[in-house]
PDB file of N, CA and C in Angstrom:
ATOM      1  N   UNK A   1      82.844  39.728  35.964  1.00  0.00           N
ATOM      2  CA  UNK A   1      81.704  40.624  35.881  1.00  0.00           C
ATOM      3  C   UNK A   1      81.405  41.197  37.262  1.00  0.00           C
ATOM      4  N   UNK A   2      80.984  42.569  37.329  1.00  0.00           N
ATOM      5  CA  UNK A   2      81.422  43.258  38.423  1.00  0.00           C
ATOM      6  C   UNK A   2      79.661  42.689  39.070  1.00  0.00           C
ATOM      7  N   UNK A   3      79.148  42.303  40.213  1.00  0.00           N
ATOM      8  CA  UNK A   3      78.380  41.708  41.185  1.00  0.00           C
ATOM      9  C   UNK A   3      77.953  42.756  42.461  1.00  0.00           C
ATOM     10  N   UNK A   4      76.396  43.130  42.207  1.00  0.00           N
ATOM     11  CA  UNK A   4      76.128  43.783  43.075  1.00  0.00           C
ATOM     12  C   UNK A   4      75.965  43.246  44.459  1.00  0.00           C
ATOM     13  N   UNK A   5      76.476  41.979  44.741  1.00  0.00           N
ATOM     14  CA  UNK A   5      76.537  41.218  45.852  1.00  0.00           C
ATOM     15  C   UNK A   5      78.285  41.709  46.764  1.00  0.00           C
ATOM     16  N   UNK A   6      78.796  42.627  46.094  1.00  0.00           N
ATOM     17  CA  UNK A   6      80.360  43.123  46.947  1.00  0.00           C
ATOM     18  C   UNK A   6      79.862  44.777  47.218  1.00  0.00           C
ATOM     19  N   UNK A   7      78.241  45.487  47.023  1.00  0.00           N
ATOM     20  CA  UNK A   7      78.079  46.201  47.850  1.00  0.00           C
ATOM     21  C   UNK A   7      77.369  46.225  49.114  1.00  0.00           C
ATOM     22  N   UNK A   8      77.367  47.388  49.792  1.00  0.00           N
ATOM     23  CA  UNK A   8      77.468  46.980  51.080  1.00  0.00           C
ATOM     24  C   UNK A   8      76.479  48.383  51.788  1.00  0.00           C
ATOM     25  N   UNK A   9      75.482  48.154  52.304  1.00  0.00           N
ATOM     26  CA  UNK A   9      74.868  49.291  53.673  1.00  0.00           C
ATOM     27  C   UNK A   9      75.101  49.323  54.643  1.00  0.00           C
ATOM     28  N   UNK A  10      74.140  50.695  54.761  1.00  0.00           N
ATOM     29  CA  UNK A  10      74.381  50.968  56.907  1.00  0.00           C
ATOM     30  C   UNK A  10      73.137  51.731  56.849  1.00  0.00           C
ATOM     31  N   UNK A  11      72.233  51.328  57.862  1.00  0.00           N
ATOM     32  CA  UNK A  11      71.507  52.165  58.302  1.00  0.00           C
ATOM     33  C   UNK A  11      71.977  53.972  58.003  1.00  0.00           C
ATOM     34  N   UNK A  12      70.968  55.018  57.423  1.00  0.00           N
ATOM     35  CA  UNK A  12      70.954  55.902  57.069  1.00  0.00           C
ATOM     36  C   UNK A  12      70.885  56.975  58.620  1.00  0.00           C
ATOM     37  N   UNK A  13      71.612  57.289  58.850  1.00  0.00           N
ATOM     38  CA  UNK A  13      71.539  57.868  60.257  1.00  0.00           C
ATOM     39  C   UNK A  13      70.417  59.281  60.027  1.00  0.00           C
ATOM     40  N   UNK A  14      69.609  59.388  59.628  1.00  0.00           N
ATOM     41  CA  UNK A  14      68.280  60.484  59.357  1.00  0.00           C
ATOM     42  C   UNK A  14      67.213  59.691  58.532  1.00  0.00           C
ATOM     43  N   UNK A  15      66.853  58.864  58.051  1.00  0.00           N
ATOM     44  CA  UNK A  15      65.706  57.999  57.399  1.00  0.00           C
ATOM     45  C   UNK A  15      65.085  59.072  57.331  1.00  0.00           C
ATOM     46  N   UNK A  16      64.455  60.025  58.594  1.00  0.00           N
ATOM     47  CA  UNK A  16      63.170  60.879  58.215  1.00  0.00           C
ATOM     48  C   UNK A  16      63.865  61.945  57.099  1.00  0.00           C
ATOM     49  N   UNK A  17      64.523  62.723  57.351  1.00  0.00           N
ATOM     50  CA  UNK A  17      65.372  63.364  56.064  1.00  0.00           C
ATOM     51  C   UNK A  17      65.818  63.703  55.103  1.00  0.00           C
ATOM     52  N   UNK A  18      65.444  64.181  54.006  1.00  0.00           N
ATOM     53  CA  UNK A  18      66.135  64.023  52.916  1.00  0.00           C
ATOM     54  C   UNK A  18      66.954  64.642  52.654  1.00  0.00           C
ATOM     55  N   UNK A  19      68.614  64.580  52.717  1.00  0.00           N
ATOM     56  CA  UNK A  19      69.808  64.975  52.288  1.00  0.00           C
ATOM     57  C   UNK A  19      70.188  64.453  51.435  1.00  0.00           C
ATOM     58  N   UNK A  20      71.299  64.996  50.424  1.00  0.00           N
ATOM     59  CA  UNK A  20      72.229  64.720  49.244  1.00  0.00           C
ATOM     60  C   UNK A  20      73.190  64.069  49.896  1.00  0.00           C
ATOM     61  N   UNK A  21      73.808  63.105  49.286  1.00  0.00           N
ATOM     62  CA  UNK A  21      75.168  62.840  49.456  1.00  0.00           C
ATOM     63  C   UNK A  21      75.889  62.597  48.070  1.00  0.00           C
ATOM     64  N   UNK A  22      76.873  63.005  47.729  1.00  0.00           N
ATOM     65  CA  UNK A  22      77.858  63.140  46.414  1.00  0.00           C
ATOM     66  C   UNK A  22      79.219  62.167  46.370  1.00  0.00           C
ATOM     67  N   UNK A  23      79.275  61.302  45.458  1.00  0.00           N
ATOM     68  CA  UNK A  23      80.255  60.543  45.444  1.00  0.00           C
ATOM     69  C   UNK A  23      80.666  61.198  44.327  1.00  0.00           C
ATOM     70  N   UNK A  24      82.316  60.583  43.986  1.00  0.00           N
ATOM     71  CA  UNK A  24      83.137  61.004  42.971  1.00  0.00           C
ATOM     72  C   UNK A  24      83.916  59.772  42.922  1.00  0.00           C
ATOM     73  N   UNK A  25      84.334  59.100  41.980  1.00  0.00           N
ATOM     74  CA  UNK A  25      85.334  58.352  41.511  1.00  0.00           C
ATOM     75  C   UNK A  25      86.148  58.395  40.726  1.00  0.00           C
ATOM     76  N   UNK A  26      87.183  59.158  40.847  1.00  0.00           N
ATOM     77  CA  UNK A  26      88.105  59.722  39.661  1.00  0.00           C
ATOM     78  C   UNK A  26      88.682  58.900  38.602  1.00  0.00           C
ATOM     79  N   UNK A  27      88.507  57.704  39.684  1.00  0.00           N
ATOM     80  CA  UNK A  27      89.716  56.595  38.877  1.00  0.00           C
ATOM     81  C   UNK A  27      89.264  55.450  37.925  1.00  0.00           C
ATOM     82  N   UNK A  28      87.458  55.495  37.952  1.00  0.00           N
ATOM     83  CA  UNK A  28      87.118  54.622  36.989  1.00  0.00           C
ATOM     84  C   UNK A  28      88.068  53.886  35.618  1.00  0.00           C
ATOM     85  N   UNK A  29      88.172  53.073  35.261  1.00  0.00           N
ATOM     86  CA  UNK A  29      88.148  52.050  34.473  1.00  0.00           C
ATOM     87  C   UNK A  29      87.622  50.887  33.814  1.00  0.00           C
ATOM     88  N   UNK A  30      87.438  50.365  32.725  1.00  0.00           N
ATOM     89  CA  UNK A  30      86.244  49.445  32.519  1.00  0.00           C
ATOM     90  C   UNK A  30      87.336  49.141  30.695  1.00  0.00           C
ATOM     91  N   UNK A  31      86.869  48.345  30.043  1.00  0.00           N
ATOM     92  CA  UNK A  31      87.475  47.666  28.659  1.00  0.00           C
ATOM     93  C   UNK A  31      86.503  48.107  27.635  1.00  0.00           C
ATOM     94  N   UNK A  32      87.026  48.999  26.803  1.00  0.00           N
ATOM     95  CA  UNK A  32      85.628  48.908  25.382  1.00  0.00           C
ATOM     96  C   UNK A  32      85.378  47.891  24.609  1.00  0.00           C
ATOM     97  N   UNK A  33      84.521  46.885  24.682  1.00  0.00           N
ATOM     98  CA  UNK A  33      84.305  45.743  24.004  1.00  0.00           C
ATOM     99  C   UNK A  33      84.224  45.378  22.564  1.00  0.00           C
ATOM    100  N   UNK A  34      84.627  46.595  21.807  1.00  0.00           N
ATOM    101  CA  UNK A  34      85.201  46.684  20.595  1.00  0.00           C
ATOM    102  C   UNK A  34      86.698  46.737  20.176  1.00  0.00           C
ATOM    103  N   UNK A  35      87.594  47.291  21.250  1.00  0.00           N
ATOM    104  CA  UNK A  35      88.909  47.599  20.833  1.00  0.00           C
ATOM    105  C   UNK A  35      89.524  46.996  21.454  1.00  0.00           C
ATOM    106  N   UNK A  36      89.349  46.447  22.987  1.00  0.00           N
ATOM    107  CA  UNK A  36      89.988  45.590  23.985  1.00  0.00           C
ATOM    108  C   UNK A  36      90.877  47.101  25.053  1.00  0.00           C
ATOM    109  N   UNK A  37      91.043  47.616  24.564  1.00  0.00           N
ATOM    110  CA  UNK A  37      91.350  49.280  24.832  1.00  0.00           C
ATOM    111  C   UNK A  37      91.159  49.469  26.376  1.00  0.00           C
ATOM    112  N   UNK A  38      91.651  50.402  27.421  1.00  0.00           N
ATOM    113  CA  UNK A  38      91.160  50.322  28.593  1.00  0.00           C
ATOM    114  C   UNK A  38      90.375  52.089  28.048  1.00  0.00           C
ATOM    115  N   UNK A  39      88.870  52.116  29.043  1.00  0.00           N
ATOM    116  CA  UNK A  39      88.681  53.395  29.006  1.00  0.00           C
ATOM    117  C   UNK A  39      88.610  53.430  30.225  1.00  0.00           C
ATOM    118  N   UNK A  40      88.823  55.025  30.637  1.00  0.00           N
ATOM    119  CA  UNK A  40      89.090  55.921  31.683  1.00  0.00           C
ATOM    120  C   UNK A  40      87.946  57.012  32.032  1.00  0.00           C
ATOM    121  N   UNK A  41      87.505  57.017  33.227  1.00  0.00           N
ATOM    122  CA  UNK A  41      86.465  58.077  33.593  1.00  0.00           C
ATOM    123  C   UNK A  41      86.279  58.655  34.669  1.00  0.00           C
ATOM    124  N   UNK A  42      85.239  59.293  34.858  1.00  0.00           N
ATOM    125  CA  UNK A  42      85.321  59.602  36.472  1.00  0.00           C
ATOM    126  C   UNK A  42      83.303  59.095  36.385  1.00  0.00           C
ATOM    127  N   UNK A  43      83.357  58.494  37.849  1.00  0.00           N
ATOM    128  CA  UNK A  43      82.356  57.908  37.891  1.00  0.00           C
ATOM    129  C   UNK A  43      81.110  58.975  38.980  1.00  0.00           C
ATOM    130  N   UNK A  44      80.337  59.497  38.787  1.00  0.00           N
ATOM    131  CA  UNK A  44      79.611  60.711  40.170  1.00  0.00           C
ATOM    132  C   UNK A  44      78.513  60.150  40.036  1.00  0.00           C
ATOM    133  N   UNK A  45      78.175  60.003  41.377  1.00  0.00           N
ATOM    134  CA  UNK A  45      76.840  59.285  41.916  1.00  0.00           C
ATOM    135  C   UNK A  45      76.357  60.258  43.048  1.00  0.00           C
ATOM    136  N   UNK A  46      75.214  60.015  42.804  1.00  0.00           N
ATOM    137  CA  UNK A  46      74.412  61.427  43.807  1.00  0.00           C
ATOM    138  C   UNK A  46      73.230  61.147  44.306  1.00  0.00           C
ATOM    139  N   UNK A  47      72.925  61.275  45.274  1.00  0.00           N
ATOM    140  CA  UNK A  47      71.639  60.219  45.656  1.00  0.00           C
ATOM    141  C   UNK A  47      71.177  60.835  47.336  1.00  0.00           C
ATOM    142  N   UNK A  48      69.770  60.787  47.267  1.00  0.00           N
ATOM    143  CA  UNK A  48      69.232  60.888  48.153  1.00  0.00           C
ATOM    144  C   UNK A  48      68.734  59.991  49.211  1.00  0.00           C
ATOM    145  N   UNK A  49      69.322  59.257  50.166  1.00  0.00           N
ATOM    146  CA  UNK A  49      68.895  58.011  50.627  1.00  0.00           C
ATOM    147  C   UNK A  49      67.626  57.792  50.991  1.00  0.00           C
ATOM    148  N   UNK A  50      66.822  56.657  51.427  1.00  0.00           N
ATOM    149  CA  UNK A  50      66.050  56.373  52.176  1.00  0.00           C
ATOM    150  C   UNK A  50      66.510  56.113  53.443  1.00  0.00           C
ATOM    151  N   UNK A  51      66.327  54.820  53.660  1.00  0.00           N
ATOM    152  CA  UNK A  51      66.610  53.681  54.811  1.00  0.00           C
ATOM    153  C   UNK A  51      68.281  53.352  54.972  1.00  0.00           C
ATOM    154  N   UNK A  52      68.848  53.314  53.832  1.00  0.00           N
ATOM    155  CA  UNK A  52      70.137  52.648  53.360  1.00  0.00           C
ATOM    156  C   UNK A  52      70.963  54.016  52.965  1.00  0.00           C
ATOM    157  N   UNK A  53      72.053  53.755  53.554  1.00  0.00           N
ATOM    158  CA  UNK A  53      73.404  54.303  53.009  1.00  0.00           C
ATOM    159  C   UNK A  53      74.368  53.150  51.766  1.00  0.00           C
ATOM    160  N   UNK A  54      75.224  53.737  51.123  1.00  0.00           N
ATOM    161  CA  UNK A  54      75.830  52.838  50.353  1.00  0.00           C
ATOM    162  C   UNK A  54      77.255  53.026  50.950  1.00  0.00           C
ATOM    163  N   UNK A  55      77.711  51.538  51.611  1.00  0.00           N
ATOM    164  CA  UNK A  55      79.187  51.336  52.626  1.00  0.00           C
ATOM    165  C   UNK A  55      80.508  52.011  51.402  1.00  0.00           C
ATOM    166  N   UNK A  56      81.355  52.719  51.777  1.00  0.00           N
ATOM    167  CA  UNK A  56      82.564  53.386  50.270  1.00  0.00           C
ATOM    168  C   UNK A  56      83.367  52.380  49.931  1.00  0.00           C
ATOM    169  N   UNK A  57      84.012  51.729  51.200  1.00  0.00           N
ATOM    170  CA  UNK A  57      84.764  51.179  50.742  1.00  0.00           C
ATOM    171  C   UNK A  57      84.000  49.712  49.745  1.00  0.00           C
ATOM    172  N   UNK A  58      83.324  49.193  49.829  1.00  0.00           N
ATOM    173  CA  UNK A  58      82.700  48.230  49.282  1.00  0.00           C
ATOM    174  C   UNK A  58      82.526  48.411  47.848  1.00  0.00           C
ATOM    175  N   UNK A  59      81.732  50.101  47.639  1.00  0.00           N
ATOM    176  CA  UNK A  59      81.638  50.616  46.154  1.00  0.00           C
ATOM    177  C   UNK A  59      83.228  51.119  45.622  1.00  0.00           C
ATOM    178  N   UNK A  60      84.100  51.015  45.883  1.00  0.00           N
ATOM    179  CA  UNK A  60      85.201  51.242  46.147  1.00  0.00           C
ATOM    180  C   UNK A  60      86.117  49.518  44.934  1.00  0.00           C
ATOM    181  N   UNK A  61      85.532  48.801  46.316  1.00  0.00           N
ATOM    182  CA  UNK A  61      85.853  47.234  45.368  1.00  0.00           C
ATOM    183  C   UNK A  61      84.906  46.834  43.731  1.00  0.00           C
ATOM    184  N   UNK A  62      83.163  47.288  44.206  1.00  0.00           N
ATOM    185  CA  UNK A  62      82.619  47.250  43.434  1.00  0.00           C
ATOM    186  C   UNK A  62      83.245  47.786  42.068  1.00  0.00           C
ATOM    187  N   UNK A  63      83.569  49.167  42.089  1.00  0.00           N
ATOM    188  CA  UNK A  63      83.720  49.951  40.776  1.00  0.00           C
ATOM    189  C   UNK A  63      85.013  49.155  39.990  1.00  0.00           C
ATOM    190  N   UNK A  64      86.135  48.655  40.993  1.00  0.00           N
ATOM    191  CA  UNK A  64      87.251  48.170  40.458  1.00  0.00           C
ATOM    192  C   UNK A  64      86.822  46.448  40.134  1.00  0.00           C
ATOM    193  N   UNK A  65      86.027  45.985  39.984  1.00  0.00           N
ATOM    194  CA  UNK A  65      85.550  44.777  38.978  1.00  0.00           C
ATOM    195  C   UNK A  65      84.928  45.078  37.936  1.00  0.00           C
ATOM    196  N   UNK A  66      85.053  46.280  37.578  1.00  0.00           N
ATOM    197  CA  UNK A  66      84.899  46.680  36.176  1.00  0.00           C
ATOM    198  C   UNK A  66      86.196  46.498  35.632  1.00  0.00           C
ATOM    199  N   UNK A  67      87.270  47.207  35.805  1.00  0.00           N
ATOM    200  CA  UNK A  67      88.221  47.480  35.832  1.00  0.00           C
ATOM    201  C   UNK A  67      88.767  46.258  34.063  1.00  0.00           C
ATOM    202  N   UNK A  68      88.599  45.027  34.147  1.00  0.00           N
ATOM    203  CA  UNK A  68      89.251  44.092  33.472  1.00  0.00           C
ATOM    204  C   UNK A  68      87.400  44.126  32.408  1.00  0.00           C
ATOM    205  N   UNK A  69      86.396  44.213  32.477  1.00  0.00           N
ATOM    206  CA  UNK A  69      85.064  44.057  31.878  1.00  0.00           C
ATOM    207  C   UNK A  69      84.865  45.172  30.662  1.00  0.00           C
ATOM    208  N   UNK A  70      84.620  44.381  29.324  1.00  0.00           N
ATOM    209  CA  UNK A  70      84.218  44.855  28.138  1.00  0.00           C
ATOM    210  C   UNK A  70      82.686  45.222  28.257  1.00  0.00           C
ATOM    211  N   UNK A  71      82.509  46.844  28.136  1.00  0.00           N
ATOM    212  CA  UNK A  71      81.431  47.019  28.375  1.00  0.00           C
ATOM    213  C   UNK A  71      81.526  48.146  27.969  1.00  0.00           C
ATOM    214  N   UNK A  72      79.908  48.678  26.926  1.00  0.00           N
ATOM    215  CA  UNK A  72      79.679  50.252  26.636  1.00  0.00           C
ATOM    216  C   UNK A  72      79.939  51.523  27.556  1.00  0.00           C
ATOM    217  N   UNK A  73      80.319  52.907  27.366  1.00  0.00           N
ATOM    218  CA  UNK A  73      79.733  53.325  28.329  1.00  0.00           C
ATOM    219  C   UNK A  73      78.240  53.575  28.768  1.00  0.00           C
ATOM    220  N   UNK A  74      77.295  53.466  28.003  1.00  0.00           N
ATOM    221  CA  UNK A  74      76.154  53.755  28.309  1.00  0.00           C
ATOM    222  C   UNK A  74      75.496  52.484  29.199  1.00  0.00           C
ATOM    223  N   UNK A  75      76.181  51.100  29.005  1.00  0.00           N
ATOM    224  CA  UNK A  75      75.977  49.751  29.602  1.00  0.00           C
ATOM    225  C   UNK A  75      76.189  50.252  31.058  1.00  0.00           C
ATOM    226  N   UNK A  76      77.821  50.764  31.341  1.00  0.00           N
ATOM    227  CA  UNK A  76      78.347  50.540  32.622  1.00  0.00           C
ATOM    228  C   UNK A  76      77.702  51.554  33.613  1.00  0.00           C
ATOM    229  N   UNK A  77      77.175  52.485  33.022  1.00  0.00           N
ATOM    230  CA  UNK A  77      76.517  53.704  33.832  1.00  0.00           C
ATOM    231  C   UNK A  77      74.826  53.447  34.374  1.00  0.00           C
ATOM    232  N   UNK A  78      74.736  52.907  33.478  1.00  0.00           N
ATOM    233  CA  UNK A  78      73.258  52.307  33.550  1.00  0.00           C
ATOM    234  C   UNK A  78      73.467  50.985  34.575  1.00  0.00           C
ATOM    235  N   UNK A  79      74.198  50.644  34.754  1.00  0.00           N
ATOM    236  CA  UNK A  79      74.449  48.687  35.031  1.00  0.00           C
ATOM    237  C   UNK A  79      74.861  49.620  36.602  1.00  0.00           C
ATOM    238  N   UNK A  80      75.613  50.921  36.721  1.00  0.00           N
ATOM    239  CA  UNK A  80      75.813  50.682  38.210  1.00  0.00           C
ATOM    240  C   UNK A  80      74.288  51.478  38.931  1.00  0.00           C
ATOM    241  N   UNK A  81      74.088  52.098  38.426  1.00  0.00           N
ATOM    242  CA  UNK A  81      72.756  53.010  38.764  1.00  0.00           C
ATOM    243  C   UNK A  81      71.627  51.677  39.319  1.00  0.00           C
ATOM    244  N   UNK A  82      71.546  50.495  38.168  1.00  0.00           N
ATOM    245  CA  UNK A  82      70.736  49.874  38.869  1.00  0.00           C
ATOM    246  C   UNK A  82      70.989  48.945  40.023  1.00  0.00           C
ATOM    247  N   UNK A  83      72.238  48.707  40.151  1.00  0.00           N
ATOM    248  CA  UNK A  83      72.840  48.021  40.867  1.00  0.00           C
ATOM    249  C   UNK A  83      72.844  48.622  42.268  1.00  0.00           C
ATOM    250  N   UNK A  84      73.398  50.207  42.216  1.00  0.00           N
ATOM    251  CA  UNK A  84      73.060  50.718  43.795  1.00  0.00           C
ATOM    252  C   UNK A  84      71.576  50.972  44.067  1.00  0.00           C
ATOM    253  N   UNK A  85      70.694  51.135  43.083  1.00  0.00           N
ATOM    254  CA  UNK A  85      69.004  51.268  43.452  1.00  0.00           C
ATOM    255  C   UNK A  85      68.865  49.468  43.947  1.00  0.00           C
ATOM    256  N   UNK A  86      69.209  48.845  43.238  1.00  0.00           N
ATOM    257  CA  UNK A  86      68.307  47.437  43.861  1.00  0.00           C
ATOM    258  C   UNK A  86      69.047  47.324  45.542  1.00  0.00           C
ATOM    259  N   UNK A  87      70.476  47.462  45.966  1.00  0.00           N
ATOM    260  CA  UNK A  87      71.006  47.398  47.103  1.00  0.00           C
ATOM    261  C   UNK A  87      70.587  48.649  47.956  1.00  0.00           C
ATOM    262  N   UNK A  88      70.312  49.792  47.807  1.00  0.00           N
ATOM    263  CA  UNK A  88      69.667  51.013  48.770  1.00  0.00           C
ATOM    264  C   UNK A  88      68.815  51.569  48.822  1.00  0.00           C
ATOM    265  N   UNK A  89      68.108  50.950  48.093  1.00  0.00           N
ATOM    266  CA  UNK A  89      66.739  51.631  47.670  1.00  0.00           C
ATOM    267  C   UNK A  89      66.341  53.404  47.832  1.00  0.00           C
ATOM    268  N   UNK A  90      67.447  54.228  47.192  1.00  0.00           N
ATOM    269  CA  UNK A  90      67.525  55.699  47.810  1.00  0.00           C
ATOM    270  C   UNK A  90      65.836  56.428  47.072  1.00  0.00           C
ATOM    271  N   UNK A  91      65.588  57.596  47.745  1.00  0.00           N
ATOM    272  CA  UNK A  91      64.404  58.272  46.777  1.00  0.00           C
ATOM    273  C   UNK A  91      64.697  58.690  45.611  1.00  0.00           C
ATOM    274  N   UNK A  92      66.263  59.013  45.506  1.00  0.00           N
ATOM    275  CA  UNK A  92      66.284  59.062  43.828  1.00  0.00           C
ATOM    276  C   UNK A  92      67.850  59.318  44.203  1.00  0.00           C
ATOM    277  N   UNK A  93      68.188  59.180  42.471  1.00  0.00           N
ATOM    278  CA  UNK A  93      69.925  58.950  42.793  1.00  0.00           C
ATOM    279  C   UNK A  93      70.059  59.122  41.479  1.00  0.00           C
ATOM    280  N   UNK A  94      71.193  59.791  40.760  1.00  0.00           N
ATOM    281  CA  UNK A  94      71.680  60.121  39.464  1.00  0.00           C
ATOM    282  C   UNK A  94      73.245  59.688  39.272  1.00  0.00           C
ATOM    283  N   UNK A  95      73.334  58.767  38.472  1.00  0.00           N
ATOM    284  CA  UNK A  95      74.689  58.184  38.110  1.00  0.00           C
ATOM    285  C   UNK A  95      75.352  58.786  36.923  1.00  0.00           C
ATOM    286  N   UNK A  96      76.631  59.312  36.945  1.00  0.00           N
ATOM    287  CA  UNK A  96      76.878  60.232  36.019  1.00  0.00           C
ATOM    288  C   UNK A  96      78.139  59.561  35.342  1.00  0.00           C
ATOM    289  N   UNK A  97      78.520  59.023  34.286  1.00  0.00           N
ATOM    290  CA  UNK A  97      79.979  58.816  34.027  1.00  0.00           C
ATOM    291  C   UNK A  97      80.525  59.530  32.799  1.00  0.00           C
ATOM    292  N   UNK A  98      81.340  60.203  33.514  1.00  0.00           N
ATOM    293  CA  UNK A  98      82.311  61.157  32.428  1.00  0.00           C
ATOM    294  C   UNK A  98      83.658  60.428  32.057  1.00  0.00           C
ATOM    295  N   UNK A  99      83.872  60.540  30.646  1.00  0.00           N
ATOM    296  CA  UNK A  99      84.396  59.587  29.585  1.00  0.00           C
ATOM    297  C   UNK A  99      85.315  60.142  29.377  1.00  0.00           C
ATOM    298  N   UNK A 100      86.922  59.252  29.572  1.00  0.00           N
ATOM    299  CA  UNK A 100      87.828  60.689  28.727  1.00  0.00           C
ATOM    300  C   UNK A 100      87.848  60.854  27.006  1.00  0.00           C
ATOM    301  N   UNK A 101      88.720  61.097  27.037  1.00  0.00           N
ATOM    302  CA  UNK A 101      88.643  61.864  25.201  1.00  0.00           C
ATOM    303  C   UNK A 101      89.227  60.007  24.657  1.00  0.00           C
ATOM    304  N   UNK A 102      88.685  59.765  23.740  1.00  0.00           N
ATOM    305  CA  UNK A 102      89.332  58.777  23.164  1.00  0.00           C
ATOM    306  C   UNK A 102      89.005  59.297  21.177  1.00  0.00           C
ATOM    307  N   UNK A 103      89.991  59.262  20.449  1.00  0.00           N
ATOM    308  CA  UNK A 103      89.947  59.877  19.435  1.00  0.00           C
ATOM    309  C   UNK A 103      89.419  60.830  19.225  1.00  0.00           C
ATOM    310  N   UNK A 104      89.327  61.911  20.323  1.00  0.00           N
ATOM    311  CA  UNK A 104      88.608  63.470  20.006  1.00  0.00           C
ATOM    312  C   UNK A 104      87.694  63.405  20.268  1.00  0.00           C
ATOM    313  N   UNK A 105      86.892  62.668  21.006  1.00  0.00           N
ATOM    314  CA  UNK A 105      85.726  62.365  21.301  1.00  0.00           C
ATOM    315  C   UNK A 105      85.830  62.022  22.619  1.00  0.00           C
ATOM    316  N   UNK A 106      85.068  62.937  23.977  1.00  0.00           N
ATOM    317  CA  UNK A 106      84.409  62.738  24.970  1.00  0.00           C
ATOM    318  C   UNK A 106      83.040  62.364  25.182  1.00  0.00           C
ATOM    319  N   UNK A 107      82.643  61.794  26.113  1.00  0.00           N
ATOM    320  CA  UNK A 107      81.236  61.008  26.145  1.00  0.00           C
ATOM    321  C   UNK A 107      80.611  61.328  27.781  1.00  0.00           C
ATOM    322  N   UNK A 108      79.472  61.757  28.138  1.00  0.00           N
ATOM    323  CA  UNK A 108      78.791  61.787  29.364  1.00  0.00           C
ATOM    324  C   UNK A 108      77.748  61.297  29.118  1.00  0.00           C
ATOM    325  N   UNK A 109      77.193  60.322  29.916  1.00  0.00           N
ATOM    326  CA  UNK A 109      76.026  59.387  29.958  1.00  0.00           C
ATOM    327  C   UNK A 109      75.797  59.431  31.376  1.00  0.00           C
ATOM    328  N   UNK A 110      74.206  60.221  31.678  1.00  0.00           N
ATOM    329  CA  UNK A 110      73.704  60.198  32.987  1.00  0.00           C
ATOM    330  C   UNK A 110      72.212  59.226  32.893  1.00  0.00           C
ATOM    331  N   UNK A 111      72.093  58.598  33.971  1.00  0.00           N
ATOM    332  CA  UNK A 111      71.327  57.992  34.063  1.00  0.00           C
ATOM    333  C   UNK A 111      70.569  58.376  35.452  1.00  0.00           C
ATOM    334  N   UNK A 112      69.010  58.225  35.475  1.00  0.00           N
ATOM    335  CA  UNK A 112      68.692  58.975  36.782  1.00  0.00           C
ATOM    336  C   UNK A 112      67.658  57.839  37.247  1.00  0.00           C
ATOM    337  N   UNK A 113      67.361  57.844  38.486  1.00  0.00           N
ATOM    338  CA  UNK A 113      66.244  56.863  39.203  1.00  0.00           C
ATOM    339  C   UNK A 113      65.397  58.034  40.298  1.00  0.00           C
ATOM    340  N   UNK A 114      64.414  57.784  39.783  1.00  0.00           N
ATOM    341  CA  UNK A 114      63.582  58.234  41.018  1.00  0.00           C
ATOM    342  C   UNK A 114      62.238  57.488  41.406  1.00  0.00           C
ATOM    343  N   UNK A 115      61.856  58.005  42.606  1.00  0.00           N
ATOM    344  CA  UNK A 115      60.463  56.822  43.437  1.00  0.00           C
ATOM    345  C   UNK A 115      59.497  57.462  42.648  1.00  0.00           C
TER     346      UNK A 115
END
């Protein structure tokens, strides 16, 4: 089970500031807990920091302990959203995971946090 204890900060080099920063994860993976099946996605996280940056390579390890985990998509999108809010506490941040086609059927589940 993927553990928000393998992400990782850095001081936000502007705290006073509010800038975007845009992640992309093309390579998501995670198990549908109905079929045993691997699904495939791209994972986009978008977030406005506070205090905290979120370290890449760390979310990097994070995302790939999904990788082997039976889990919805609406679970895993939701499960990382809260996972980088409890570790960075950003002013708001939108977790996006785009689903590939599995029987003709694509899936996007966004989940959003704000202060």
């Amino acid at each position: 089970m993927a553990g928000r204890d393998t992400l990782e900060t850095f001081p936000s080099p502007h705290p006073e500031r509010e800038f975007e920063i845009a992640i992309a994860c093309p390579e998501f993976t995670s198990v549908c807990p109905k079929t045993g099946l691997p699904d495939f996605g791209v994972i986009r996280i978008s977030y406005v920091p506070g205090e905290r940056c979120i370290e890449l390579k760390s979310l990097k390890y994070y995302l790939l302990e999904f990788r082997n985990q039976g889990i919805f998509y609406e679970a895993v999108t939701n499960r990382i959203l809260d996972d980088l809010v409890a570790v960075c506490a950003p002013r708001k941040m939108t977790v996006t995971g785009d689903f590939a086609a599995r029987g003709g059927i694509t899936t996007v589940v966004t989940a959003t946090y704000a202060v």
